[in-house]
Every structure is written in C-alpha cells, then in structure tokens.
Protein backbone atom coordinates (compact mmCIF):
# COMPACT_ATOMS: atom_id res chain seq x y z
CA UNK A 1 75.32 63.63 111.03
CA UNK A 2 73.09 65.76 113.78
CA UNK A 3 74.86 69.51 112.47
CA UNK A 4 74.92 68.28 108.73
CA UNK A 5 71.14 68.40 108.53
CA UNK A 6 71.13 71.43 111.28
CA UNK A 7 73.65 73.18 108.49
CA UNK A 8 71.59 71.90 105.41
CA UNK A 9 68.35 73.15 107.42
CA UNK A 10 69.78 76.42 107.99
CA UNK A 11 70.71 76.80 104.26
CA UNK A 12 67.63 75.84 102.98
CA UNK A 13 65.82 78.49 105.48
CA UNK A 14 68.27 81.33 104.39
CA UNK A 15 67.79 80.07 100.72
CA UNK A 16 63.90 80.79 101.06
CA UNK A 17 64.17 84.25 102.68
CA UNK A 18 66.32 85.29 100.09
CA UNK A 19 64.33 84.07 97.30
CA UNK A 20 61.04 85.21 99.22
CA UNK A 21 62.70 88.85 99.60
CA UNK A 22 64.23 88.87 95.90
CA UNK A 23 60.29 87.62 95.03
CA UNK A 24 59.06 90.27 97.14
CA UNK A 25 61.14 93.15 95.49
CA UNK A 26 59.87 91.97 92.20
CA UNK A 27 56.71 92.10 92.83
CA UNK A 28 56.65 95.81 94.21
CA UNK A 29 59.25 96.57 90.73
CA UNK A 30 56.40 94.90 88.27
CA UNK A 31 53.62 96.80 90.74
CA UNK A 32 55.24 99.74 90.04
CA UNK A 33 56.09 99.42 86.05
CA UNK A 34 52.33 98.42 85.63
CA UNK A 35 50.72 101.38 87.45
CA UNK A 36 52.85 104.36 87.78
CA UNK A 37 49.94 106.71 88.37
CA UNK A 38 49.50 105.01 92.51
CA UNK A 39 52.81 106.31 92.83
C-alpha cells in the first residue's frame, strides 16, 4: 500500500511537469504568433 501511493505520487508529479512544460511551450508559441516584431 506504502509504494502504491509513492508510485501514484510520482505519476502525478511527472504528470504536472509535463503538462506545466507542454503549458509553458505554448505559451512562448502563442507569445510568439501574437507579436512577431519582439522577435
């Protein structure tokens, strides 16, 4: 029971640093689309 909610804990980390990073990525994408003249 102790390493299935150390393995679903771990998951759910990894989970939010790939959604966080994919979020991230967006964000610079959209940043870019919207004002290509910064760049």
């Amino acid at each position: 029971m102790r390493s299935r909610s150390r393995m679903l804990l771990l998951i759910t980390v990894v989970l939010s640093i790939l959604i966080g990073a994919s979020s991230a990525m967006a964000k610079e994408r959209v940043v870019q689309l919207t004002l290509p003249d910064c760049s």
